[in-house]
N, C-alpha and C. Protein backbone atom coordinates (compact mmCIF):
# COMPACT_ATOMS: atom_id res chain seq x y z
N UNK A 1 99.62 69.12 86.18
CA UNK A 1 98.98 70.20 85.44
C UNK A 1 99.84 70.56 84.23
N UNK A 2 99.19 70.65 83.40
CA UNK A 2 99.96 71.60 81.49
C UNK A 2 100.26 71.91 81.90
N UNK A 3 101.62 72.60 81.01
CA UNK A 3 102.45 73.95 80.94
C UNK A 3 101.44 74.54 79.98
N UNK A 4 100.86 74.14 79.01
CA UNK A 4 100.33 74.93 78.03
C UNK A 4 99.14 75.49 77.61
N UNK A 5 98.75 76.66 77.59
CA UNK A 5 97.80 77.34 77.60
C UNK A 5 96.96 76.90 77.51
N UNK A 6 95.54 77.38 78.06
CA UNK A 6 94.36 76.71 78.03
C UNK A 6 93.71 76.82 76.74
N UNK A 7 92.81 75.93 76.09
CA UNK A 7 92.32 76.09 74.65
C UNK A 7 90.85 77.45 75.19
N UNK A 8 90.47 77.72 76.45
CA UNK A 8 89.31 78.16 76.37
C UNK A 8 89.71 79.71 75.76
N UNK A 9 91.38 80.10 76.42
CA UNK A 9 91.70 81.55 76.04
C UNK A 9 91.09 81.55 74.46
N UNK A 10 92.16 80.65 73.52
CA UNK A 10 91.93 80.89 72.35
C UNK A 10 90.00 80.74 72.03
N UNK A 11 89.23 80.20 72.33
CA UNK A 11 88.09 80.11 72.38
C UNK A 11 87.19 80.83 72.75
N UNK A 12 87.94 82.09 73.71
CA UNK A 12 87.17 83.07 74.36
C UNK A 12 87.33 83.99 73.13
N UNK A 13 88.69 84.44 72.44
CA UNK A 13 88.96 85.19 71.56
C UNK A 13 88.26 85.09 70.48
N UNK A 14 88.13 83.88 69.96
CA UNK A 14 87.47 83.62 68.52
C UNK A 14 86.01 83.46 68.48
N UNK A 15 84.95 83.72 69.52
CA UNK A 15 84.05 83.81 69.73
C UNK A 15 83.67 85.86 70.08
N UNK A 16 84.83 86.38 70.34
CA UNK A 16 84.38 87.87 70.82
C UNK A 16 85.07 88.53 69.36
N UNK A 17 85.38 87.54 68.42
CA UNK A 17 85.65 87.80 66.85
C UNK A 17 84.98 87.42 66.31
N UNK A 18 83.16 87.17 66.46
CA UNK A 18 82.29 86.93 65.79
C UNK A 18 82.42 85.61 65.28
N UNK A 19 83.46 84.55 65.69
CA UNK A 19 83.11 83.18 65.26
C UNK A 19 82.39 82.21 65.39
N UNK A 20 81.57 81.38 64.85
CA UNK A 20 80.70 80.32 65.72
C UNK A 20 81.63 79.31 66.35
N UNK A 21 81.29 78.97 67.82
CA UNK A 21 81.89 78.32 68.53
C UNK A 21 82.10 76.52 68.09
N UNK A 22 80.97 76.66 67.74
CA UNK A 22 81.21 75.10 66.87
C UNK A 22 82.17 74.81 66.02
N UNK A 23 82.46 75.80 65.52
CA UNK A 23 83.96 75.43 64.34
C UNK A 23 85.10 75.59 65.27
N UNK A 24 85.31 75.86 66.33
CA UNK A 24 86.70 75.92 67.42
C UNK A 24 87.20 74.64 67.44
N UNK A 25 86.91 73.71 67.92
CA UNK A 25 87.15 72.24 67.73
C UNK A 25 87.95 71.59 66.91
N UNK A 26 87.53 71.56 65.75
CA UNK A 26 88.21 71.13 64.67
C UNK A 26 89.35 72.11 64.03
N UNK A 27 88.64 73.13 64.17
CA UNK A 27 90.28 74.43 63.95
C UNK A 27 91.43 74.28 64.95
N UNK A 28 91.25 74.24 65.91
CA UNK A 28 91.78 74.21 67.30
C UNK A 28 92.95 73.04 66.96
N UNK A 29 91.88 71.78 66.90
CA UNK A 29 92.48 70.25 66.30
C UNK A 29 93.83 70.30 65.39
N UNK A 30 93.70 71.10 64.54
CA UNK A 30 94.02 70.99 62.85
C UNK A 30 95.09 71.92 62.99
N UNK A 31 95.28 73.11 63.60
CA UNK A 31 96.06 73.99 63.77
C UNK A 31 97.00 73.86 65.12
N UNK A 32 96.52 73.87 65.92
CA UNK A 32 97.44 73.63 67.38
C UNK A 32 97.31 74.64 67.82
N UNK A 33 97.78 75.29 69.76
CA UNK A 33 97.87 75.70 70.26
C UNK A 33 98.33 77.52 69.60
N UNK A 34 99.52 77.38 69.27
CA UNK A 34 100.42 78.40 68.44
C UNK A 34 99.98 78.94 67.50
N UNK A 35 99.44 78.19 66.34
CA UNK A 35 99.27 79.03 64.95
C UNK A 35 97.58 79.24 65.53
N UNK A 36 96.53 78.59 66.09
CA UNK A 36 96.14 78.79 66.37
C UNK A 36 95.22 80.50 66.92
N UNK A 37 95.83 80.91 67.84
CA UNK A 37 96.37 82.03 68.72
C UNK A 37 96.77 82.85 67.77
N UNK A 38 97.99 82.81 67.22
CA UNK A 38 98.66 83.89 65.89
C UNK A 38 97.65 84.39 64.78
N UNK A 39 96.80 83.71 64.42
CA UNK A 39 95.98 83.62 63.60
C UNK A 39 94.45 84.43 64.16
N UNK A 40 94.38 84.41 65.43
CA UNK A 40 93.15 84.96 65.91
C UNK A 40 93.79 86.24 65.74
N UNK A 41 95.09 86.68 66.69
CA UNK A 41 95.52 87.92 66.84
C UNK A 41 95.51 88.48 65.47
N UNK A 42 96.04 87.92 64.50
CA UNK A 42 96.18 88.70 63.28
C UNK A 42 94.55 89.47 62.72
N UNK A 43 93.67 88.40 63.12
CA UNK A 43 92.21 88.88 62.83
C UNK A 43 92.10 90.29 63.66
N UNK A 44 92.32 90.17 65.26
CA UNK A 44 92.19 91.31 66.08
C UNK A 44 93.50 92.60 65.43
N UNK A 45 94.20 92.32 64.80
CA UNK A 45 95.20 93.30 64.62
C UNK A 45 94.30 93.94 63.16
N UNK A 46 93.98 93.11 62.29
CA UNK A 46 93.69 93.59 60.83
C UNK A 46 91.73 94.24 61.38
N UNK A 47 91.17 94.19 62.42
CA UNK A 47 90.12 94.48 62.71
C UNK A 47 90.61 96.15 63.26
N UNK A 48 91.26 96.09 63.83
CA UNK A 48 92.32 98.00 64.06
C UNK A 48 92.51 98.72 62.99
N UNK A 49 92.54 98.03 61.66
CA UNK A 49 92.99 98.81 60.55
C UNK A 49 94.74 98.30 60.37
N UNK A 50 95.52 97.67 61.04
CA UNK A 50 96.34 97.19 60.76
C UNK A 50 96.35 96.49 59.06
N UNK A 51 97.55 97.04 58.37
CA UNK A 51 97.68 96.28 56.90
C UNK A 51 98.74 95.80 56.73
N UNK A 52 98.89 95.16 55.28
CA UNK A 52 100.18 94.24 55.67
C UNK A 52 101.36 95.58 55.36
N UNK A 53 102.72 95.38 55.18
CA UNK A 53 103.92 96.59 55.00
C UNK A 53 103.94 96.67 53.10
N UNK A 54 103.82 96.07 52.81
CA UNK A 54 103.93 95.60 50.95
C UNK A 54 105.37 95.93 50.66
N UNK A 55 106.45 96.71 51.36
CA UNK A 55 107.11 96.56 51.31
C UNK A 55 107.90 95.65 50.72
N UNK A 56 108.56 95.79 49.07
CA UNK A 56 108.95 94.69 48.48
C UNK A 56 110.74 94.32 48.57
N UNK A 57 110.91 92.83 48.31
CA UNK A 57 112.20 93.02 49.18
C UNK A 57 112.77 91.65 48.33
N UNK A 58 113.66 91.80 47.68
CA UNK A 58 114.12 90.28 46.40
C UNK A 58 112.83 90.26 45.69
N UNK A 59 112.00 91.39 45.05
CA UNK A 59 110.97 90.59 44.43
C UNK A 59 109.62 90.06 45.17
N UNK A 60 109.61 90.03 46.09
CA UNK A 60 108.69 89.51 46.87
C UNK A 60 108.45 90.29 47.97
N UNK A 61 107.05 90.88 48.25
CA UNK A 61 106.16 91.88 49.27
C UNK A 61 105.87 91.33 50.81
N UNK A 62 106.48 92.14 51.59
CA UNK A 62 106.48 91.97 52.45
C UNK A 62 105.04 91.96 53.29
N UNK A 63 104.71 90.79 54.19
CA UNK A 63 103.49 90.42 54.36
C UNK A 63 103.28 90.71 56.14
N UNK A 64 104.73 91.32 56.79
CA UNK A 64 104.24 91.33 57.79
C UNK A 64 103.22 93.01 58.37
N UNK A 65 102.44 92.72 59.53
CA UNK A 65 101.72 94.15 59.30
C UNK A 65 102.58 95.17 59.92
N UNK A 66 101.95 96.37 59.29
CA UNK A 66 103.13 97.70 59.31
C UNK A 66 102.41 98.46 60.68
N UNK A 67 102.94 99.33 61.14
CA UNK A 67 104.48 99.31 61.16
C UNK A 67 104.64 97.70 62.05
N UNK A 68 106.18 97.61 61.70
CA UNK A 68 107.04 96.22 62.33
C UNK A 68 108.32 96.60 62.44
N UNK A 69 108.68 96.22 63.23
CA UNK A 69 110.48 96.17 63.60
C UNK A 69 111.00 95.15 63.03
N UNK A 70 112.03 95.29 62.25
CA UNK A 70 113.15 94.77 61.92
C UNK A 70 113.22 94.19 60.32
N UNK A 71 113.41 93.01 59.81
CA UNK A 71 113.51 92.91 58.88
C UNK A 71 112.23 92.57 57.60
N UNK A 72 112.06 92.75 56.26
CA UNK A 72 111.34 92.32 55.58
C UNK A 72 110.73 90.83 55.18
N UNK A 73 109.77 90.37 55.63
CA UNK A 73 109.53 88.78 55.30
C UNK A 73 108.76 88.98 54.38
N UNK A 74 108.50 87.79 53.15
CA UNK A 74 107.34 87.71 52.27
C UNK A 74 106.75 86.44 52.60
N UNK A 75 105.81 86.19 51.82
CA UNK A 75 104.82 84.89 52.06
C UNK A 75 106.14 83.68 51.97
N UNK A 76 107.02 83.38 51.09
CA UNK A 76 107.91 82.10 51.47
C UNK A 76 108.47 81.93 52.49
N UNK A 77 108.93 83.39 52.92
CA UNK A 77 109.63 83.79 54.23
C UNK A 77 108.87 82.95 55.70
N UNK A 78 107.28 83.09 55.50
CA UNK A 78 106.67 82.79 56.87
C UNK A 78 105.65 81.81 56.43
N UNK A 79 105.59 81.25 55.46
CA UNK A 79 104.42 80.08 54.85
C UNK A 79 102.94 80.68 55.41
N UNK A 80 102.38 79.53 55.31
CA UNK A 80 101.01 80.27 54.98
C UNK A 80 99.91 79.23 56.26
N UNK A 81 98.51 79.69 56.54
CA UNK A 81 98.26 79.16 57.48
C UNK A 81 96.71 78.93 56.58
N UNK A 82 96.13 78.45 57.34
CA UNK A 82 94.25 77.90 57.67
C UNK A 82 93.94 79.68 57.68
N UNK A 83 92.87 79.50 56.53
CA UNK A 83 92.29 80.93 56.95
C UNK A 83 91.02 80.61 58.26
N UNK A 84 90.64 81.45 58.92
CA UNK A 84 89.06 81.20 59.92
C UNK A 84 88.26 81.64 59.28
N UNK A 85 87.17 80.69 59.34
CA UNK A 85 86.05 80.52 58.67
C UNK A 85 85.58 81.72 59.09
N UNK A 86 83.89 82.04 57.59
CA UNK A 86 83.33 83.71 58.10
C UNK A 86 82.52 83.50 59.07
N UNK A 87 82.51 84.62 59.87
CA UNK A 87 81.43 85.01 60.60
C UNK A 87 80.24 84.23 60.56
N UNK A 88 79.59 83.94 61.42
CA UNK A 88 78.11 83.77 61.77
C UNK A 88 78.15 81.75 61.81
N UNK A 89 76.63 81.56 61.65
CA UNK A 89 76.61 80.35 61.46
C UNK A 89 76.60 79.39 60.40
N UNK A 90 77.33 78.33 60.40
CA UNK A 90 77.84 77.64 59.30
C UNK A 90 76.80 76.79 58.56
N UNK A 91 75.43 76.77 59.34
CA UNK A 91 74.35 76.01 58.55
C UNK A 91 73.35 76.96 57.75
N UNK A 92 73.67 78.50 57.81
CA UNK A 92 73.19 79.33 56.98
C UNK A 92 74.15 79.56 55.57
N UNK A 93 75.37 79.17 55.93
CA UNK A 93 76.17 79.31 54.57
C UNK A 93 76.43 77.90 53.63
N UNK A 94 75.78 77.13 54.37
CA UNK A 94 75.51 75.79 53.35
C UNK A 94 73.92 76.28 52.16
């Protein structure tokens, strides 16, 4: 048996975030387990009203969401990911 999490968790999440289940697959694929997951939560965190800190720090705004413990990161600091596709179904937005 895996050590590693089941893909349905992340699949349960991104479906009760209004995603169509058909695009899980290939996101899932493309991203992995980890960024995956990070990336849903950030949706469920910024759906709370969570924003980023803007907190600027060398020149560059801090991107993690506020409040946060500890130090200032900006976008070079933590690179950048796959945004998730919008809401609903993907053969109405063709």
């Amino acid at each position: 048996m895996s050590d590693a999490p089941p893909a349905y968790l992340a699949l349960d999440l991104w479906m009760a975030i209004g995603l169509d289940s058909r695009e899980f697959d290939g996101f899932y694929e493309r991203n992995g387990w980890a960024d995956t997951w990070s990336i849903l939560l950030d949706a469920v965190r910024r759906t709370y009203g969570l924003q980023e800190c803007g907190e600027e720090q060398d020149g560059e705004v801090c991107v993690l969401l506020a409040p946060h413990i500890g130090p200032h990161w900006s976008a070079s600091d933590v690179g950048s990911t796959e945004p998730l596709p919008q809401p609903g179904d993907p053969h109405e937005r063709e």
